[in-house]
N, C-alpha and C. Protein backbone atom coordinates (compact mmCIF):
# COMPACT_ATOMS: atom_id res chain seq x y z
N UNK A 1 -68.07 -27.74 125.90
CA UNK A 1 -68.85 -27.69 127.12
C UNK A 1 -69.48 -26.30 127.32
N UNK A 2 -68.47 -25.03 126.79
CA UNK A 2 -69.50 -23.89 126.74
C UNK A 2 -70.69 -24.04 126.44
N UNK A 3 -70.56 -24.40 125.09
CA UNK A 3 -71.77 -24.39 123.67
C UNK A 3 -72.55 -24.89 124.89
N UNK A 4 -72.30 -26.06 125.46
CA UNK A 4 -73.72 -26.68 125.88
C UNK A 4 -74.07 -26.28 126.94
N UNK A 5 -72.99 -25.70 127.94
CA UNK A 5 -73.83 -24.41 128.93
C UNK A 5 -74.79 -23.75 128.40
N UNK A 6 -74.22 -22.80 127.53
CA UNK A 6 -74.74 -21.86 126.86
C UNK A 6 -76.24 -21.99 126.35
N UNK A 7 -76.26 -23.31 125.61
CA UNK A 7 -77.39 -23.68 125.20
C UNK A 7 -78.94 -24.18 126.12
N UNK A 8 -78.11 -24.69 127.31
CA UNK A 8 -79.23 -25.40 128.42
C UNK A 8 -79.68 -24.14 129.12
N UNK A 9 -78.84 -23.22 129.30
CA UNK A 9 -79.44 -22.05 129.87
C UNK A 9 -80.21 -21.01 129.33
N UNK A 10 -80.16 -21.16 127.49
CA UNK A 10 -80.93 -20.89 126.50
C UNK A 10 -82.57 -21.37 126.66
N UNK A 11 -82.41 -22.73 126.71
CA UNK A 11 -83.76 -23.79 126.95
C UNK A 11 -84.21 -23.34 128.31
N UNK A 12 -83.69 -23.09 129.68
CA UNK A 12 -84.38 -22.92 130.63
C UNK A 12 -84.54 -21.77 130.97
N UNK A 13 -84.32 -20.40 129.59
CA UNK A 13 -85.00 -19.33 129.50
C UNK A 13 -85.99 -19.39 129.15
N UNK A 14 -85.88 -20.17 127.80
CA UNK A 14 -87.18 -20.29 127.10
C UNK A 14 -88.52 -21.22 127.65
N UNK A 15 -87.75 -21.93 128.67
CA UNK A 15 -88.90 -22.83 129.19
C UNK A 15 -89.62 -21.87 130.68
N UNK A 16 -89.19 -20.68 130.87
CA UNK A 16 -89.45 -19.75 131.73
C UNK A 16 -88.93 -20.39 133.65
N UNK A 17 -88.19 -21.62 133.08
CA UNK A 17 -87.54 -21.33 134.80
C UNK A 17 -86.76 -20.91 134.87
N UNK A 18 -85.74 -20.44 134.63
CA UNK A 18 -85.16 -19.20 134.93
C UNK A 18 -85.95 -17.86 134.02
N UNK A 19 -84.79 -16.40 135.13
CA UNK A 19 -85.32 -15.16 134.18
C UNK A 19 -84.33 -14.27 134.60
N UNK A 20 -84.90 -12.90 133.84
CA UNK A 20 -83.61 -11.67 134.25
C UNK A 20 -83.00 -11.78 135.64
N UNK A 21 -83.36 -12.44 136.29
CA UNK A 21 -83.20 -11.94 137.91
C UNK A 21 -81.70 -13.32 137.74
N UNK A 22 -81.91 -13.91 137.06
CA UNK A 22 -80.81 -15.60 137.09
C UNK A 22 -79.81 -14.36 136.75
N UNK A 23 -79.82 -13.74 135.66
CA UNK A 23 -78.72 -13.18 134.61
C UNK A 23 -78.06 -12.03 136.04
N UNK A 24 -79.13 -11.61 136.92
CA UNK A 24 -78.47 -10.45 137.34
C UNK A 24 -77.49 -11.07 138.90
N UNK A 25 -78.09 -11.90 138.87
CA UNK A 25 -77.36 -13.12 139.94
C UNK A 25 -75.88 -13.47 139.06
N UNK A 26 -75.85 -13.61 137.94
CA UNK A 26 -74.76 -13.95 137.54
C UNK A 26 -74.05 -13.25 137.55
N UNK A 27 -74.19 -12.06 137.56
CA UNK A 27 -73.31 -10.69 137.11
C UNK A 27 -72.86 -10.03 138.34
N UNK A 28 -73.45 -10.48 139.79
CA UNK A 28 -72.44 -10.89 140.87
C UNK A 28 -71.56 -11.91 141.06
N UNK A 29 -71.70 -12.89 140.66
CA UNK A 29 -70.49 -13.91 140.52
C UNK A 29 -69.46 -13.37 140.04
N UNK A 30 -68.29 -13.58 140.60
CA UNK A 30 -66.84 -12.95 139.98
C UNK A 30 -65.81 -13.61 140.51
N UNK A 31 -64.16 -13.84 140.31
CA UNK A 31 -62.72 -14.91 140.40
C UNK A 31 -63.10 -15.24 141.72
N UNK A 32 -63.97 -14.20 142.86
CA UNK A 32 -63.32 -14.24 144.35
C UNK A 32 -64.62 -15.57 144.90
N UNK A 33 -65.22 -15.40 143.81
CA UNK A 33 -66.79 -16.58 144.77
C UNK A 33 -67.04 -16.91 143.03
N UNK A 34 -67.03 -18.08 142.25
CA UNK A 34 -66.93 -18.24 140.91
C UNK A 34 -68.34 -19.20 140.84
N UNK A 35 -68.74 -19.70 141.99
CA UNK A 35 -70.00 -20.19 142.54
C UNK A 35 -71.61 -19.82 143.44
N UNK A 36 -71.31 -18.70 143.17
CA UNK A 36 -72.13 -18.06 143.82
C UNK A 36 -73.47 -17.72 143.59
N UNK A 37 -73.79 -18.22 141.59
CA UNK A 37 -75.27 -18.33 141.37
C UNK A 37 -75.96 -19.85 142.22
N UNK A 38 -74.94 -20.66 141.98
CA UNK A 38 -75.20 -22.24 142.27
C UNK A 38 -75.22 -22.09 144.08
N UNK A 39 -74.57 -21.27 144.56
CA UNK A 39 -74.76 -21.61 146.31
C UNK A 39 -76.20 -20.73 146.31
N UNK A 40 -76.23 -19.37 145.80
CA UNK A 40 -77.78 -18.80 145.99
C UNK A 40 -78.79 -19.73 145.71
N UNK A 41 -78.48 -20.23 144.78
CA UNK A 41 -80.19 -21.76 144.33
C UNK A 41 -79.88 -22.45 145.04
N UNK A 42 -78.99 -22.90 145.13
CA UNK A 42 -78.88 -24.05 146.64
C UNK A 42 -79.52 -23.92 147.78
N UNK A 43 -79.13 -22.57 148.38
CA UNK A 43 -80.10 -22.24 149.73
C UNK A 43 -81.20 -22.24 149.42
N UNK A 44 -81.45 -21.45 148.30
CA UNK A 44 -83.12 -21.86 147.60
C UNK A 44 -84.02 -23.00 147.76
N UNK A 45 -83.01 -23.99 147.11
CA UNK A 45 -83.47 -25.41 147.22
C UNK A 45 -83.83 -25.98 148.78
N UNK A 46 -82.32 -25.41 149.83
CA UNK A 46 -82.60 -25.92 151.20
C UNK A 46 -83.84 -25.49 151.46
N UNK A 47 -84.11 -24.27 151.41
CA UNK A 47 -85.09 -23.73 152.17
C UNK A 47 -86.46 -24.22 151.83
N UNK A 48 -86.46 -24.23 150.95
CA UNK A 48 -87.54 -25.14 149.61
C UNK A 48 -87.65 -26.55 150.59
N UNK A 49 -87.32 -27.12 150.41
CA UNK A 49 -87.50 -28.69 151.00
C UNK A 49 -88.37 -28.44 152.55
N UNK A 50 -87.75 -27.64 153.11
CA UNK A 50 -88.43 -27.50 154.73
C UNK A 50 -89.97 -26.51 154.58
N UNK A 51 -89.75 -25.99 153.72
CA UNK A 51 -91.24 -24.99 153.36
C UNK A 51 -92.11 -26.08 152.75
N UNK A 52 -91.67 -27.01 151.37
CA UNK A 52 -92.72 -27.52 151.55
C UNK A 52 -92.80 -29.01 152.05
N UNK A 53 -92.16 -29.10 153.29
CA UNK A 53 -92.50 -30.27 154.13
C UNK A 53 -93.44 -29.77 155.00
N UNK A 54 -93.88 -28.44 155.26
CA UNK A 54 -94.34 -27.90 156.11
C UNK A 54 -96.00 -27.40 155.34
N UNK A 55 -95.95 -27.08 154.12
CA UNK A 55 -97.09 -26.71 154.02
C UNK A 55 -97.39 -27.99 153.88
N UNK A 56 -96.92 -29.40 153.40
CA UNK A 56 -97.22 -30.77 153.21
C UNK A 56 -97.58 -31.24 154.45
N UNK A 57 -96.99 -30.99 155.68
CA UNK A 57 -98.06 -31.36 157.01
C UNK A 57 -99.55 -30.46 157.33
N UNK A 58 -99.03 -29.22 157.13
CA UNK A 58 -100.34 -28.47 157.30
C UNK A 58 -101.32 -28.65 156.48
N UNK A 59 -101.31 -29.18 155.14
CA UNK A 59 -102.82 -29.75 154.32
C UNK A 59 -103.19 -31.11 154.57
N UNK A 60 -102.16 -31.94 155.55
CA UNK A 60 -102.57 -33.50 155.73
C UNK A 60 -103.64 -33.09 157.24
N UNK A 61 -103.38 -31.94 157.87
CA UNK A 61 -104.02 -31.84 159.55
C UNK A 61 -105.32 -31.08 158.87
N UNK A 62 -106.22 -32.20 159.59
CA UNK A 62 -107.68 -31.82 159.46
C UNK A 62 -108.14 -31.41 160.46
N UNK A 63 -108.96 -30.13 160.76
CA UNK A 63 -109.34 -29.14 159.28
C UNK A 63 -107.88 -28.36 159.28
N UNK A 64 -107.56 -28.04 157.55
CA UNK A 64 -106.24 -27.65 157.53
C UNK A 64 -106.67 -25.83 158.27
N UNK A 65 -105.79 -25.45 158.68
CA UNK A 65 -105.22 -24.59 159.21
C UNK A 65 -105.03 -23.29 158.11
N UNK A 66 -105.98 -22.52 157.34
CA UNK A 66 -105.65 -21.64 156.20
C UNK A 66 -104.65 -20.39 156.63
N UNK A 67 -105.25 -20.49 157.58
CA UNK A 67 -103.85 -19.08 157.92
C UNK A 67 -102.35 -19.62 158.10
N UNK A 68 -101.99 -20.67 158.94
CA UNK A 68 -100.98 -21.16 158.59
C UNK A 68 -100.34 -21.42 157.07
N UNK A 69 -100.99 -22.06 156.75
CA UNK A 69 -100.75 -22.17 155.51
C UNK A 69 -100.64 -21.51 154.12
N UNK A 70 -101.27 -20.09 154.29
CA UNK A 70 -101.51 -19.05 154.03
C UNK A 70 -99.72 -18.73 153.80
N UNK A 71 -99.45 -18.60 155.18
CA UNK A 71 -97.88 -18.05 156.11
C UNK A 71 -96.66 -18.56 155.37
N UNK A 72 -97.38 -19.78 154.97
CA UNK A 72 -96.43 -20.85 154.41
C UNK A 72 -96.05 -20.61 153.03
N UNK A 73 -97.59 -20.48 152.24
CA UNK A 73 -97.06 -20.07 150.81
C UNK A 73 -97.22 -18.78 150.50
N UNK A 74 -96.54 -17.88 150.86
CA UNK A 74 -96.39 -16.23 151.58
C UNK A 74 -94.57 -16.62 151.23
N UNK A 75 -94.55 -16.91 152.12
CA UNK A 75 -92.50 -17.76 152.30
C UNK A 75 -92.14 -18.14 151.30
N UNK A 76 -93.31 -19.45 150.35
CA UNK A 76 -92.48 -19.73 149.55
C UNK A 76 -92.61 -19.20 148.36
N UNK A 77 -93.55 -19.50 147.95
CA UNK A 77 -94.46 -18.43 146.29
C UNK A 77 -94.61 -16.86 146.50
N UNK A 78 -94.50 -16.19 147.43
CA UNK A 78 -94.90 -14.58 147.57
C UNK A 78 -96.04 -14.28 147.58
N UNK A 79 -97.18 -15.48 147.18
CA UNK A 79 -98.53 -15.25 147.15
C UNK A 79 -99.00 -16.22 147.95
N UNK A 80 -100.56 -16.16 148.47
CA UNK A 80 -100.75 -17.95 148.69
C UNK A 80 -101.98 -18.12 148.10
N UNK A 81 -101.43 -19.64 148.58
CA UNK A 81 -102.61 -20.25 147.67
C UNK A 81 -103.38 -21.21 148.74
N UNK A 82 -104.80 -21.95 148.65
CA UNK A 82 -105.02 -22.47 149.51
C UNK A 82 -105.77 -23.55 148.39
N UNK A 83 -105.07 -23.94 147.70
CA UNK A 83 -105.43 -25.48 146.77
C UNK A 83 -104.09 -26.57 146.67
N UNK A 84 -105.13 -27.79 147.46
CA UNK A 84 -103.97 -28.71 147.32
C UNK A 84 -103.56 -29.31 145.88
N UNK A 85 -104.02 -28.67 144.80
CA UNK A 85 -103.71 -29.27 143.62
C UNK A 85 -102.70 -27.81 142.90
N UNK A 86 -102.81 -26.96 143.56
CA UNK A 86 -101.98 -26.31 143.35
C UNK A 86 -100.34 -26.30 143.72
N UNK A 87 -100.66 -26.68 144.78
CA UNK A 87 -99.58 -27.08 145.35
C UNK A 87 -98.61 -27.86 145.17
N UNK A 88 -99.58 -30.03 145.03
CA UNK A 88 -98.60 -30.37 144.07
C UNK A 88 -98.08 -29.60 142.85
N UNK A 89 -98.71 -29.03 142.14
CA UNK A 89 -98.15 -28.17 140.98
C UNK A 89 -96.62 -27.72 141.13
N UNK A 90 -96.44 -27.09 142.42
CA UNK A 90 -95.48 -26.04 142.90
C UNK A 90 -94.40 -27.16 143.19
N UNK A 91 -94.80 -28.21 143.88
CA UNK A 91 -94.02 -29.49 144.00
C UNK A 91 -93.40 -29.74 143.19
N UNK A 92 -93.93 -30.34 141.87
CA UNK A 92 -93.55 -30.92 140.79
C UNK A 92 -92.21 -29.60 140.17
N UNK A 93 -93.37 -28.55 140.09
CA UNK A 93 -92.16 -27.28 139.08
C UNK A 93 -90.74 -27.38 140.02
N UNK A 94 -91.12 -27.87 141.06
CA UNK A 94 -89.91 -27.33 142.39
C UNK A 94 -89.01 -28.78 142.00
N UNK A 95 -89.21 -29.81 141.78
CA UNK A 95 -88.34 -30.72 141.60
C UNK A 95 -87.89 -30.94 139.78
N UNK A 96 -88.81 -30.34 138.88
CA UNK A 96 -88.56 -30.20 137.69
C UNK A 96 -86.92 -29.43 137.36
N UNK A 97 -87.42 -27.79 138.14
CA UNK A 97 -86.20 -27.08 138.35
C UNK A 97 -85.09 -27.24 138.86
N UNK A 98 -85.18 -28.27 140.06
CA UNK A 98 -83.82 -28.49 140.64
C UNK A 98 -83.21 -29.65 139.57
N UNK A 99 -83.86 -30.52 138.84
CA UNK A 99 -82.82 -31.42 138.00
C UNK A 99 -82.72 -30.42 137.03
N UNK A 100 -82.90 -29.80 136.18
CA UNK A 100 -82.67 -28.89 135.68
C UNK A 100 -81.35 -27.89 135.93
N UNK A 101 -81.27 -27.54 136.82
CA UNK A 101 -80.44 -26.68 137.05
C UNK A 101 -79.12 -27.13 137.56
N UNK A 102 -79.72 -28.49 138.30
CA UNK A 102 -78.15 -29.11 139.12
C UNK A 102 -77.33 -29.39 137.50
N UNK A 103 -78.38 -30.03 136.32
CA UNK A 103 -77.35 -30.21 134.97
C UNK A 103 -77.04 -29.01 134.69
N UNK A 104 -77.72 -27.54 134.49
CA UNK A 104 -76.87 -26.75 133.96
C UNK A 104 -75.48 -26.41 134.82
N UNK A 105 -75.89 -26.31 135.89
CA UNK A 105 -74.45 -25.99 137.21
C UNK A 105 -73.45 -26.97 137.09
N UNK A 106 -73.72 -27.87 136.59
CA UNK A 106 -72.51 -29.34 136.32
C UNK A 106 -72.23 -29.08 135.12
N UNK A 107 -72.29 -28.64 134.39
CA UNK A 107 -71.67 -28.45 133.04
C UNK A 107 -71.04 -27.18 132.96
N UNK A 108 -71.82 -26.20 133.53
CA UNK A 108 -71.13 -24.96 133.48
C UNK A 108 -69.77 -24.88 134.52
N UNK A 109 -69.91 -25.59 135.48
CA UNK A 109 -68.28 -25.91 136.20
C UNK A 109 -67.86 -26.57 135.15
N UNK A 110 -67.90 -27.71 134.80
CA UNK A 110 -66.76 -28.28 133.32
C UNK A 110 -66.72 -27.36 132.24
N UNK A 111 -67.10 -26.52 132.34
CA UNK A 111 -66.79 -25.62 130.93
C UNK A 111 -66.23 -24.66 131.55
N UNK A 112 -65.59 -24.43 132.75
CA UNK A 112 -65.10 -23.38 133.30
C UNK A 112 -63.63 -23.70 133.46
């Protein structure tokens, strides 16, 4: 079960969703919180779902609202963007990553 930790977290280096910043998250995890990369992406994820339910109402209200929305992907991307095809984009990577990661976090508890 290592090996195959080891390995999926290999692939979702190389596939660029994760990066140094995963590794330096890990290297706070320690005996006293042994979960603590998986609760940080978690809140990630929470927060994720309500950000983009929110920029997902603000591009359905006509005329959309660019500064809002602006605000919105500011919060979630650090940049914004004001294309709704971008967006799904961010959608898709955003649900790509979470199955992704919920398998590496489930294996890496069984290999623990």
């Amino acid at each position: 079960m290592q090996h195959q930790a080891a390995s999926m977290k290999r692939n979702l280096f190389h596939q660029d969703y994760i990066d140094e910043q995963f590794n330096e998250l890990e290297e706070l995890q320690d005996d006293d919180n042994p979960n603590f990369v998986e609760e940080v992406v978690n809140l990630f994820f929470t927060d994720s779902v309500r950000l983009i339910r929110n920029v997902d109402l603000a591009l359905a209200n006509e005329p959309c609202d660019f500064g809002r929305l602006d605000d919105l992907m500011h919060q979630f991307k650090g940049s914004s963007s004001r294309c709704k095809r971008a967006f799904q984009g961010v959608k898709q990577e955003y649900a790509t990553l979470k199955t992704k990661l919920d398998a590496y976090f489930q294996v890496a508890r069984e290999a623990s």
